[in-house]
N, C-alpha and C. Protein backbone atom coordinates (compact mmCIF):
# COMPACT_ATOMS: atom_id res chain seq x y z
N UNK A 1 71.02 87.62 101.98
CA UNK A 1 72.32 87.82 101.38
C UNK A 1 73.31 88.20 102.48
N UNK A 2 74.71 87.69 102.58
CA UNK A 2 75.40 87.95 103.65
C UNK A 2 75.98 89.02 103.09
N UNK A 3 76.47 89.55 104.05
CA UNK A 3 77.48 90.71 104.14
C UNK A 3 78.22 91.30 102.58
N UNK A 4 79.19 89.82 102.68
CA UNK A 4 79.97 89.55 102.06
C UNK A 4 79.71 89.54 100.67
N UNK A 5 78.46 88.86 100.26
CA UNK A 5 77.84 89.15 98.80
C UNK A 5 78.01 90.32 98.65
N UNK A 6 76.90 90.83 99.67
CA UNK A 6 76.30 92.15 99.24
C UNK A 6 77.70 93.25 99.51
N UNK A 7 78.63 93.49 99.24
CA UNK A 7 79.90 93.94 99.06
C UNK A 7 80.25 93.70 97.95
N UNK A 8 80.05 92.22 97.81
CA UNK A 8 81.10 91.91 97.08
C UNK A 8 79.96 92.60 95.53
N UNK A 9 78.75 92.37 95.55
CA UNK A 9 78.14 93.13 94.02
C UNK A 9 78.36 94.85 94.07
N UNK A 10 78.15 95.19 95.29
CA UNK A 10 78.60 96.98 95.20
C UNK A 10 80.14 97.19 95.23
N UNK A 11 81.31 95.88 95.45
CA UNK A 11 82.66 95.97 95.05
C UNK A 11 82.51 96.11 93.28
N UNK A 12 81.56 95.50 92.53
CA UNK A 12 81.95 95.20 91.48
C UNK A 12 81.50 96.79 90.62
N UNK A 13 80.47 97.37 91.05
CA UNK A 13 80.29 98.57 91.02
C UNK A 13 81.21 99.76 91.08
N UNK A 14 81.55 99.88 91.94
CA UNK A 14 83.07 100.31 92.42
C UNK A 14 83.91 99.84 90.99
N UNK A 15 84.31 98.61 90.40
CA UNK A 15 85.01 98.33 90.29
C UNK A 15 85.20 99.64 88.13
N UNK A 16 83.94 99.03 88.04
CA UNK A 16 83.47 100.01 86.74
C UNK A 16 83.28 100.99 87.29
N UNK A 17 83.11 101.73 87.92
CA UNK A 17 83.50 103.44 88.09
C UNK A 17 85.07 103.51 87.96
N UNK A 18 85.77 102.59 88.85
CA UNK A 18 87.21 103.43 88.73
C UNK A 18 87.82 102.79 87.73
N UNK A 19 87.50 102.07 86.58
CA UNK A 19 87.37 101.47 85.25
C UNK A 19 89.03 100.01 85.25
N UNK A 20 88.72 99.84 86.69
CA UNK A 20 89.42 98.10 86.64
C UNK A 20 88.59 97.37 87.39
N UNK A 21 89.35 96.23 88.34
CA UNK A 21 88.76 95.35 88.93
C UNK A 21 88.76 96.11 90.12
N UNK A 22 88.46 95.62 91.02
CA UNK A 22 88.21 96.10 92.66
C UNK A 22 89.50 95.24 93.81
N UNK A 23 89.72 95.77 94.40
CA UNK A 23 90.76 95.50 96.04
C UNK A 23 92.14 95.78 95.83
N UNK A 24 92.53 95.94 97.07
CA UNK A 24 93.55 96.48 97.41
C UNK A 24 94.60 95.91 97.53
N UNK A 25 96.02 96.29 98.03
CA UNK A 25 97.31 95.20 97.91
C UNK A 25 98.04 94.62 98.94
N UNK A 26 98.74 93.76 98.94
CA UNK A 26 99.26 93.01 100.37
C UNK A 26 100.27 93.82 100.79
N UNK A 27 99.80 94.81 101.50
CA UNK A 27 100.91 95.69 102.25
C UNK A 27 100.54 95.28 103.45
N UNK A 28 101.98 95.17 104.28
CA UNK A 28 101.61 95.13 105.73
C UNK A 28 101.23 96.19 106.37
N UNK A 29 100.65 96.20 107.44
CA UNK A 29 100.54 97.69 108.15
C UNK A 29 101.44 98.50 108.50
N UNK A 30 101.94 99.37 108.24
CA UNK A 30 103.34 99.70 108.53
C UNK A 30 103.58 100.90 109.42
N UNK A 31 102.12 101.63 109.28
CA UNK A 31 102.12 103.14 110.13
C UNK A 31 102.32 102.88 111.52
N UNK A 32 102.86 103.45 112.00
CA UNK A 32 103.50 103.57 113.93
C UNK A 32 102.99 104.68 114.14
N UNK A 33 102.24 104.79 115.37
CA UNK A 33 101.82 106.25 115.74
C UNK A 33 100.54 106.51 115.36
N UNK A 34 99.64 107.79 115.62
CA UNK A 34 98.81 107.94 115.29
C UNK A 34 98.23 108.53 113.63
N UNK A 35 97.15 107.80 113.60
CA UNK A 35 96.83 107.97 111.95
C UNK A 35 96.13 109.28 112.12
N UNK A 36 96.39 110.13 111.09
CA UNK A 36 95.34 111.07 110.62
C UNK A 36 95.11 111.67 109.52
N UNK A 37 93.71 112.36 109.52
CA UNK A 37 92.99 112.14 108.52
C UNK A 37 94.47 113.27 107.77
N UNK A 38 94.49 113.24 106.08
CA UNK A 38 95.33 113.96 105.59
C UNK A 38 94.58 114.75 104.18
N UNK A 39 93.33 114.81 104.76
CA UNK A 39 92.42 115.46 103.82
C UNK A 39 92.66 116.34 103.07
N UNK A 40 93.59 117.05 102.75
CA UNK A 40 94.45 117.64 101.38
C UNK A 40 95.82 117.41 100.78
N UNK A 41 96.57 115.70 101.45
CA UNK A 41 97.47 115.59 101.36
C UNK A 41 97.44 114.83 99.87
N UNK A 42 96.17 114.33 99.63
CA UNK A 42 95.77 113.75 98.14
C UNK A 42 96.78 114.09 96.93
N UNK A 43 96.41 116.20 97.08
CA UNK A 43 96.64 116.56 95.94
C UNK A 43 98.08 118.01 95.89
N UNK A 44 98.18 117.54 97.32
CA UNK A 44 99.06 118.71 98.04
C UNK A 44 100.66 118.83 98.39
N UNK A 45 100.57 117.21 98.72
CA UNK A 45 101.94 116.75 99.37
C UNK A 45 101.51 116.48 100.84
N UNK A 46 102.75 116.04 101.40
CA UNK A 46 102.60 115.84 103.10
C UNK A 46 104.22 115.92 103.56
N UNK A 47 103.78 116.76 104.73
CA UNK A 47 104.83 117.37 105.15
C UNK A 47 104.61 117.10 107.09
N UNK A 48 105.77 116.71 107.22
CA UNK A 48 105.86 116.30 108.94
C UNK A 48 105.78 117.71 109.61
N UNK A 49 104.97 118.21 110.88
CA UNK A 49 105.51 119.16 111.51
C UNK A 49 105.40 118.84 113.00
N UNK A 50 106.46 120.22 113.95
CA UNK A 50 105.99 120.06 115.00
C UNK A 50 104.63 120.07 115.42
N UNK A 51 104.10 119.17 116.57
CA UNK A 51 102.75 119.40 116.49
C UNK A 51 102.44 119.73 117.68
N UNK A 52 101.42 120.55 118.42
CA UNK A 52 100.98 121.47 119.81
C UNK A 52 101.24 120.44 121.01
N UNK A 53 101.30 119.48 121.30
CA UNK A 53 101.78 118.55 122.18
C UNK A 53 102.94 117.96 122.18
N UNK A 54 104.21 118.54 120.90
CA UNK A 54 105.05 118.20 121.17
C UNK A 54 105.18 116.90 120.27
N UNK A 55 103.84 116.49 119.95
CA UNK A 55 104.24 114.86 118.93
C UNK A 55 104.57 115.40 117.54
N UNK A 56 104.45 114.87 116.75
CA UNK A 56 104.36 115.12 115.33
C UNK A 56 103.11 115.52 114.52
N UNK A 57 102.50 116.09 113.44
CA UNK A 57 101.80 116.26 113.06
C UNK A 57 102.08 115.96 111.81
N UNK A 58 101.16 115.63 110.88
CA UNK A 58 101.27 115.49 109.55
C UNK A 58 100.14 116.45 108.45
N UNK A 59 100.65 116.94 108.05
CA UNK A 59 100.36 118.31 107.33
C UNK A 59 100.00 118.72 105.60
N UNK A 60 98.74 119.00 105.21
CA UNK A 60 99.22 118.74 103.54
C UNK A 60 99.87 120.79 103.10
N UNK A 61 99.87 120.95 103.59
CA UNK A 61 100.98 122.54 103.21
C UNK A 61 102.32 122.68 104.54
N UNK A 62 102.89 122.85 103.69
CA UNK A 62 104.15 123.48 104.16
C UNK A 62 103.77 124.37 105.79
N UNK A 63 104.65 124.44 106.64
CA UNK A 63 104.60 125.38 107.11
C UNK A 63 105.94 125.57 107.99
N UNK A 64 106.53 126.62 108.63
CA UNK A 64 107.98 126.90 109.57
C UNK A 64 108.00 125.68 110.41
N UNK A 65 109.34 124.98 110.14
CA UNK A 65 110.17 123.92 110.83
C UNK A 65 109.25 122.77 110.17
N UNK A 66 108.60 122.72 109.24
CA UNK A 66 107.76 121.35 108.69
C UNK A 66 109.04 120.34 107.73
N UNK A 67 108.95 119.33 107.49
CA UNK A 67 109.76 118.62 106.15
C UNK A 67 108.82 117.82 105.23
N UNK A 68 109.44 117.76 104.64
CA UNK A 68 108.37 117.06 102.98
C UNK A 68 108.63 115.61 103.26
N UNK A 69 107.57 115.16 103.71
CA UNK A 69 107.61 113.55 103.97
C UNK A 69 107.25 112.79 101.91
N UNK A 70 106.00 113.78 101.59
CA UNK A 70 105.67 113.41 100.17
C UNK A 70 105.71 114.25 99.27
N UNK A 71 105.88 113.75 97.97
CA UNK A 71 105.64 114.94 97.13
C UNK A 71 104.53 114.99 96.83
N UNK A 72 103.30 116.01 96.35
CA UNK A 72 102.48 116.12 95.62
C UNK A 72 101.87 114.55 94.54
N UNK A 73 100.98 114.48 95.16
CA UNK A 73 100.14 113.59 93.65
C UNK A 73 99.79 114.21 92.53
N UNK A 74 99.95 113.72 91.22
CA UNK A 74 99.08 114.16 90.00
C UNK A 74 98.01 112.75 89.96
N UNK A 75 96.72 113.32 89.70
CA UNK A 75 95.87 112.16 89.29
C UNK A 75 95.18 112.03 90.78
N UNK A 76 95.03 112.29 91.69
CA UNK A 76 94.59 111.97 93.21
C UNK A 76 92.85 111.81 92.91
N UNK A 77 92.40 111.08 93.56
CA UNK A 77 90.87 110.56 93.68
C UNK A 77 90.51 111.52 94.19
N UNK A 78 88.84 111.63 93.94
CA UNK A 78 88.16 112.57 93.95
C UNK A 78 87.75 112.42 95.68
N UNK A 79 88.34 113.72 96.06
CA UNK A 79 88.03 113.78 97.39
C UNK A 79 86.64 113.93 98.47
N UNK A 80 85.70 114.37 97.45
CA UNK A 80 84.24 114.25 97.44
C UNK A 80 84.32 112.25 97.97
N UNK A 81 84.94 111.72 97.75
CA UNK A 81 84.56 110.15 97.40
C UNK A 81 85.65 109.47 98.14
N UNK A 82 86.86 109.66 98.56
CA UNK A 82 87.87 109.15 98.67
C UNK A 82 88.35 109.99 99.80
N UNK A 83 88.49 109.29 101.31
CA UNK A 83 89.01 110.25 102.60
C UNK A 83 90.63 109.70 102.51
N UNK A 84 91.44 110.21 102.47
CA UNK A 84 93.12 110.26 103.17
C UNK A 84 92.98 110.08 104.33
N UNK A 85 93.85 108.74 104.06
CA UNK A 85 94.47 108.90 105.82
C UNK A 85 95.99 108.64 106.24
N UNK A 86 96.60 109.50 106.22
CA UNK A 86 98.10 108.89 106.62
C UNK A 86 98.17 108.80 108.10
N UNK A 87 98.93 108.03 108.15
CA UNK A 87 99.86 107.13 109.42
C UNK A 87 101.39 108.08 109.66
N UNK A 88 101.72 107.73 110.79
CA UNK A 88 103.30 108.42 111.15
C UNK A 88 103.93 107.92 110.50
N UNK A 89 104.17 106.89 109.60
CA UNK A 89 105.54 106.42 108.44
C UNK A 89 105.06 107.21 106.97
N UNK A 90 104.01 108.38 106.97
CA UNK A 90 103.45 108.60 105.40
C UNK A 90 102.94 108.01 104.80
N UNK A 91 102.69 107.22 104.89
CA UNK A 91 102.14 106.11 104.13
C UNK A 91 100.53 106.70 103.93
N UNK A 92 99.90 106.64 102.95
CA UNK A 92 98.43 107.06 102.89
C UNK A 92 97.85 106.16 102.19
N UNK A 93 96.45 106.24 102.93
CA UNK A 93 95.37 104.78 102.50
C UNK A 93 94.49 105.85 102.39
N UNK A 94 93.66 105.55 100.88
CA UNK A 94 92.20 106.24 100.93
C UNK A 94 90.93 105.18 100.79
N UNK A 95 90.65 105.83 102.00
CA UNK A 95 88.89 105.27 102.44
C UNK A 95 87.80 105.85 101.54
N UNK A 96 87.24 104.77 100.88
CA UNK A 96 86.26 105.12 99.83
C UNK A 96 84.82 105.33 100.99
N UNK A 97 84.46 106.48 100.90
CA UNK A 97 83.35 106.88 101.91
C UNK A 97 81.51 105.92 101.23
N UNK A 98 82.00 106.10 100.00
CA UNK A 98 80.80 105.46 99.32
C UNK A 98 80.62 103.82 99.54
N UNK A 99 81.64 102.96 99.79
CA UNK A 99 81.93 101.94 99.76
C UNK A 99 81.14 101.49 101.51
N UNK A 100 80.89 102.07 102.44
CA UNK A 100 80.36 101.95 103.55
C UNK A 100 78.84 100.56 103.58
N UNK A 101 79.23 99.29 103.70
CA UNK A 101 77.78 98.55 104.14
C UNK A 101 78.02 98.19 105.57
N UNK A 102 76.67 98.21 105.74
CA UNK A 102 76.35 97.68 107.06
C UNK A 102 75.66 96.90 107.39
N UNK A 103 76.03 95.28 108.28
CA UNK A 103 74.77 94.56 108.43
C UNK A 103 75.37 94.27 110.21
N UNK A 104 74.34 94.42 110.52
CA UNK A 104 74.82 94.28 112.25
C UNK A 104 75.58 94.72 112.88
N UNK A 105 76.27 93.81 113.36
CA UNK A 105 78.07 94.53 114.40
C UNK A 105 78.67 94.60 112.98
N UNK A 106 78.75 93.88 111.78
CA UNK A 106 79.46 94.30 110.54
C UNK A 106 79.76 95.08 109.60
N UNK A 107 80.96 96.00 109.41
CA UNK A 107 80.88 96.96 108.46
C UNK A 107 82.30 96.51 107.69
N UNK A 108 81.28 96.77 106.47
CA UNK A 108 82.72 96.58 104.48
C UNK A 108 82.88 97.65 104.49
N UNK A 109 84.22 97.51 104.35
CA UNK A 109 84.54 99.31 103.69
C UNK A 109 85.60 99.03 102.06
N UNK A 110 86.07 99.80 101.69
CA UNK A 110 87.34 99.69 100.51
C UNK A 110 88.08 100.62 101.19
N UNK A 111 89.31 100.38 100.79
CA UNK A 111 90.42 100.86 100.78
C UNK A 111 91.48 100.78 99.61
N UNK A 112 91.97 101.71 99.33
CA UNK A 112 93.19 101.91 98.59
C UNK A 112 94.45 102.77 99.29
N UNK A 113 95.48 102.15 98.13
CA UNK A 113 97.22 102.34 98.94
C UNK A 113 97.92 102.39 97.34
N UNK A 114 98.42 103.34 97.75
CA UNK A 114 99.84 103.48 96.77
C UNK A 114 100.91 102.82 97.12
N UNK A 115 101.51 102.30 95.82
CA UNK A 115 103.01 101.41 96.38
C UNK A 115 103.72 102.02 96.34
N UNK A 116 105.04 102.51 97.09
CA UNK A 116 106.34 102.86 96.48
C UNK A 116 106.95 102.43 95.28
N UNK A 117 107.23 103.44 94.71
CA UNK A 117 107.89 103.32 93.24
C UNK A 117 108.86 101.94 92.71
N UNK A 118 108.86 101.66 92.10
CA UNK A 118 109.66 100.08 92.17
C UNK A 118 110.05 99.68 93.38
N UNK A 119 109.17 99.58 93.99
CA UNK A 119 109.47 98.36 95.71
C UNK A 119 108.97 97.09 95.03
N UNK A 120 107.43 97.47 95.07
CA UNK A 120 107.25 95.84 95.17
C UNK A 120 106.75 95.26 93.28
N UNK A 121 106.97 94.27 93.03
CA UNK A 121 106.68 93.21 92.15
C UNK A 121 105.90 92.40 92.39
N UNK A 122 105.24 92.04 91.38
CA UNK A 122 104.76 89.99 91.14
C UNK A 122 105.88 89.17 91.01
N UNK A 123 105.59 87.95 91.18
CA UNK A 123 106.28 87.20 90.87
C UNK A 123 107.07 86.96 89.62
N UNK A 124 106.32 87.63 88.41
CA UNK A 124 106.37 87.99 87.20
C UNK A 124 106.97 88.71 86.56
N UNK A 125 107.46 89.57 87.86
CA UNK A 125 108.34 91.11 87.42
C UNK A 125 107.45 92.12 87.52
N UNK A 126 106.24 92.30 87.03
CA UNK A 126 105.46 93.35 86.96
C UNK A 126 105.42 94.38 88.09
N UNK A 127 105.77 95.38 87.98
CA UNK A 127 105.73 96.59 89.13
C UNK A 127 103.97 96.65 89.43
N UNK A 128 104.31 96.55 90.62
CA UNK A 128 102.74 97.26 91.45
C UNK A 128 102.73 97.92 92.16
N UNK A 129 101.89 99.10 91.75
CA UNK A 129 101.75 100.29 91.89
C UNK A 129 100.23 101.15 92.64
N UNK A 130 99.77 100.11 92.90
CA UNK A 130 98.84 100.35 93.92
C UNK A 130 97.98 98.80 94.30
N UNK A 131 96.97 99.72 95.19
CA UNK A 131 96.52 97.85 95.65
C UNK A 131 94.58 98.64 96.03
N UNK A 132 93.82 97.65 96.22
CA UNK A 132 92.32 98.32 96.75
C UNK A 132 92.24 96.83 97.69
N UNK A 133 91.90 97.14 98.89
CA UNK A 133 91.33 96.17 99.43
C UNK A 133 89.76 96.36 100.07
N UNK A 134 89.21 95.21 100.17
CA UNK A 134 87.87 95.37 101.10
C UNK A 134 87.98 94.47 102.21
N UNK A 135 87.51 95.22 103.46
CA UNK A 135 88.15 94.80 104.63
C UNK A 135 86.61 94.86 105.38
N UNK A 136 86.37 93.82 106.25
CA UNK A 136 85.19 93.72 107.09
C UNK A 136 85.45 94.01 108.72
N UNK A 137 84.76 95.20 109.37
CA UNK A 137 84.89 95.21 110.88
C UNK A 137 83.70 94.62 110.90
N UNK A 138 84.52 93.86 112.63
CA UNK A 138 83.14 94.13 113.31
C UNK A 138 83.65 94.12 114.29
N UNK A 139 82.20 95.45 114.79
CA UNK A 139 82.52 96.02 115.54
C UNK A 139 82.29 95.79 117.29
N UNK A 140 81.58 94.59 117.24
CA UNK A 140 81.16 94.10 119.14
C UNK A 140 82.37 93.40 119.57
N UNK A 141 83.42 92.78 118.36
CA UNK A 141 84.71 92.16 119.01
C UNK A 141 85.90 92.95 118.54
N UNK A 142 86.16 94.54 117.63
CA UNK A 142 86.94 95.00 117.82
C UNK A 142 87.92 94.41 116.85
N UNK A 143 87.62 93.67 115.90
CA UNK A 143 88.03 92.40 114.77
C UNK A 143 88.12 93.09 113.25
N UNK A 144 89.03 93.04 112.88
CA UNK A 144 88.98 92.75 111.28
C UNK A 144 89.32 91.98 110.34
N UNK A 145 89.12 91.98 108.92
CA UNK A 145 89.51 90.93 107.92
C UNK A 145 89.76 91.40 106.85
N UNK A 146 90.70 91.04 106.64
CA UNK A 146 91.21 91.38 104.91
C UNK A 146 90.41 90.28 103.95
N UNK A 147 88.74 90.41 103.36
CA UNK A 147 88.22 89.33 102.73
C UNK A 147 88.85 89.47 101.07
N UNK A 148 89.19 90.76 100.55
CA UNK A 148 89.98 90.66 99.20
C UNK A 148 91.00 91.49 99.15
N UNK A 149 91.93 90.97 98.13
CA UNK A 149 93.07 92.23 97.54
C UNK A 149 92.97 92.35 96.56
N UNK A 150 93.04 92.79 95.00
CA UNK A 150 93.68 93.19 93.88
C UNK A 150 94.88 94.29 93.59
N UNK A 151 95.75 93.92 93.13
CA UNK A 151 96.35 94.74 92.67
C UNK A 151 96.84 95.04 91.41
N UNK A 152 97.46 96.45 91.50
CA UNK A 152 97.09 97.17 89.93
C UNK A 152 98.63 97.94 89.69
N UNK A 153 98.69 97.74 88.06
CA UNK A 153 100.12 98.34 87.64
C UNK A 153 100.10 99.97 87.77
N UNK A 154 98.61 100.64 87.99
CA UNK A 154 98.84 102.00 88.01
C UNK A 154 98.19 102.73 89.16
N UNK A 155 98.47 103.33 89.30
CA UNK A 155 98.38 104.61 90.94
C UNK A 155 97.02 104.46 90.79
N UNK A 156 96.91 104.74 92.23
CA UNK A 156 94.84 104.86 92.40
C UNK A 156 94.26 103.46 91.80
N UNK A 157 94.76 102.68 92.04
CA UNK A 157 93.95 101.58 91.57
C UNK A 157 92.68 101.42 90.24
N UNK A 158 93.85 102.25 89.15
CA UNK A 158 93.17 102.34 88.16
C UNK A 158 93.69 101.31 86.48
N UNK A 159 92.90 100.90 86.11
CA UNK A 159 93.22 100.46 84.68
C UNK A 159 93.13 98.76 85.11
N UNK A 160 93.86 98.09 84.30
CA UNK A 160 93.69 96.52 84.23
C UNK A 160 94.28 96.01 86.06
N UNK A 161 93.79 94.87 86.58
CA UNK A 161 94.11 94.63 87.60
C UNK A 161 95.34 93.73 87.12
N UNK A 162 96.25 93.43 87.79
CA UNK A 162 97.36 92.39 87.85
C UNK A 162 96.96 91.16 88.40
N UNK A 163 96.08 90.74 89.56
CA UNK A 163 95.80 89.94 90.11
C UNK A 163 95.02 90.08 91.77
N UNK A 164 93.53 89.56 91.97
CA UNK A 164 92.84 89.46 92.89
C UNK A 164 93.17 88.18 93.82
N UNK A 165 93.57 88.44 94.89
CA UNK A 165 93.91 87.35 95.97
C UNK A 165 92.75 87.30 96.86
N UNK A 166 91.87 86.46 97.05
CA UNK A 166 90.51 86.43 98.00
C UNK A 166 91.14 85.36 99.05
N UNK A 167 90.15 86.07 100.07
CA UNK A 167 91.20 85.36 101.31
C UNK A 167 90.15 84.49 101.81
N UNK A 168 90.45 83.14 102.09
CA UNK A 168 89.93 82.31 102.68
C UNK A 168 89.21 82.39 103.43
N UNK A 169 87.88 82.01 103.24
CA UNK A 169 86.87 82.17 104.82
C UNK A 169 86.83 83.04 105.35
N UNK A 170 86.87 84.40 104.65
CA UNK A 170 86.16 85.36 105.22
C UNK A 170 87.73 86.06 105.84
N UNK A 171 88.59 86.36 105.23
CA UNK A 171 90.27 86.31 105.73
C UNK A 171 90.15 86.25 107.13
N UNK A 172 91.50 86.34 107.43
CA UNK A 172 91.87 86.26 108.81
C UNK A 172 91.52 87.24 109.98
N UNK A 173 90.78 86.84 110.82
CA UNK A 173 90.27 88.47 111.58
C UNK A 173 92.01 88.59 112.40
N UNK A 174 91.88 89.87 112.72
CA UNK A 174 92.99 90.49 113.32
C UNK A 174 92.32 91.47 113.96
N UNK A 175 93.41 91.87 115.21
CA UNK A 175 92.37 92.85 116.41
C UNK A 175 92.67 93.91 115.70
N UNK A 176 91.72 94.70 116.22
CA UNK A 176 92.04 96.54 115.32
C UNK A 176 93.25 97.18 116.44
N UNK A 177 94.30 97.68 115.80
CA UNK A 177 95.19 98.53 116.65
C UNK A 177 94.85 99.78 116.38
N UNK A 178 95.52 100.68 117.43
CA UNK A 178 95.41 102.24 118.08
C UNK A 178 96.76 102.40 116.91
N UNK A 179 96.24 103.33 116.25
CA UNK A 179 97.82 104.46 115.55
C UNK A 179 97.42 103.52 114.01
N UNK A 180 97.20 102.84 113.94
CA UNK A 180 97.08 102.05 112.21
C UNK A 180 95.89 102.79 111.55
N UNK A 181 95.84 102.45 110.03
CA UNK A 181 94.67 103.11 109.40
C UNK A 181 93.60 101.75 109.93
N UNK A 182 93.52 101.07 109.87
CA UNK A 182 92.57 100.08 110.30
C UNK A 182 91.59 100.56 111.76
N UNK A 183 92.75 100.93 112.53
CA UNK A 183 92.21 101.24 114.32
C UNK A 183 91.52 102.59 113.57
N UNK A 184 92.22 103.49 112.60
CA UNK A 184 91.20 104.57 112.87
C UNK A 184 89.63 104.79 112.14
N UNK A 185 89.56 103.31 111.01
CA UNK A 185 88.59 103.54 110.29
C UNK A 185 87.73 102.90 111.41
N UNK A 186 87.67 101.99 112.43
CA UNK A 186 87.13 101.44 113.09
C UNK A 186 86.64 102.33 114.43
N UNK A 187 87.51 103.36 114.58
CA UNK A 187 86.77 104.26 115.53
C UNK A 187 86.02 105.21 114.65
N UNK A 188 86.07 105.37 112.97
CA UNK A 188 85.31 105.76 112.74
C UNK A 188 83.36 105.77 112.43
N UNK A 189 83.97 104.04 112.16
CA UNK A 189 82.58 103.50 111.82
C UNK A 189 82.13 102.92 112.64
N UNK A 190 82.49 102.46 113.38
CA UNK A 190 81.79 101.71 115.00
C UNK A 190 81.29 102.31 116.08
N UNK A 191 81.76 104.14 116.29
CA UNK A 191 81.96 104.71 117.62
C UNK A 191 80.84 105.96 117.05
């Protein structure tokens, strides 16, 4: 069984626990800078601060000279199951830790993304409001692929899907970048 099956039956698993379909949404990458983990920004908020080198830090409590990049989630995935990761634009993707296969230099993971509030649409009109994708490294060329998307009318990629886009041949590999959630799940699971 390739990879890709065997994902794609523990995607469908996945898909009845979080009680829709499975994958994520066509967002471009948008984070600049370095990603990090935002492991209480789930249920907390996220807030920019100065950070000990002078860069930025991203923060889930408040603290002196910080600003509120987010507000607080209601409803946030169970963090036992689901890692945060924001990027320097706020933006947060959660890495489903359970979702982890491995066959060779190859690792599936899931991912989910919240949309901004009426940004994006279907073609249809329908607001979408989050997205789950499953994305394949591998890791001897430093490569990834977006092999599915779905996306969903409600936060956390929960309830009826709107529509699954499967990407051709295994989608398009793309190199992993430094500062994206992609570069950092890939130094997570490869290194």
């Amino acid at each position: 069984m390739s990879l890709r099956a065997a994902f794609h039956a523990v995607s469908c698993a996945i898909v009845l626990f979080a009680g829709g379909s499975l994958c994520l949404a066509a967002h471009a990458e948008t984070a600049t800078g370095t990603v990090r983990p935002a492991t209480a920004a789930a249920t907390a908020g996220l807030y920019q601060c100065p950070g000990a080198d002078g860069g930025v830090a991203l923060r889930a409590t408040p603290r002196e000279g910080c600003t509120a990049v987010a507000a607080p989630e209601t409803g946030a995935p169970d963090p036992q199951r689901w890692l945060p990761l924001a990027g320097a634009s706020g933006a947060i993707s959660y890495f489903d830790k359970t979702s982890v296969r491995r066959r060779g230099a190859e690792v599936g993971v899931a991912v989910m993304r919240n949309a901004p509030a009426g940004v994006i649409r279907t073609t249809s009109g329908e607001q979408i409001r989050s997205s789950l994708r499953r994305m394949i490294f591998n890791c001897a060329t430093s490569m990834y692929a977006v092999v599915e998307q779905t996306l969903y009318s409600k936060r956390y990629a929960r309830g009826e899907s709107l529509y699954t886009i499967g990407a051709p041949q295994a989608g398009m590999p793309q190199q992993v970048a430094a500062g994206t959630v992609a570069g950092e799940l890939f130094n997570r699971l490869c290194h």
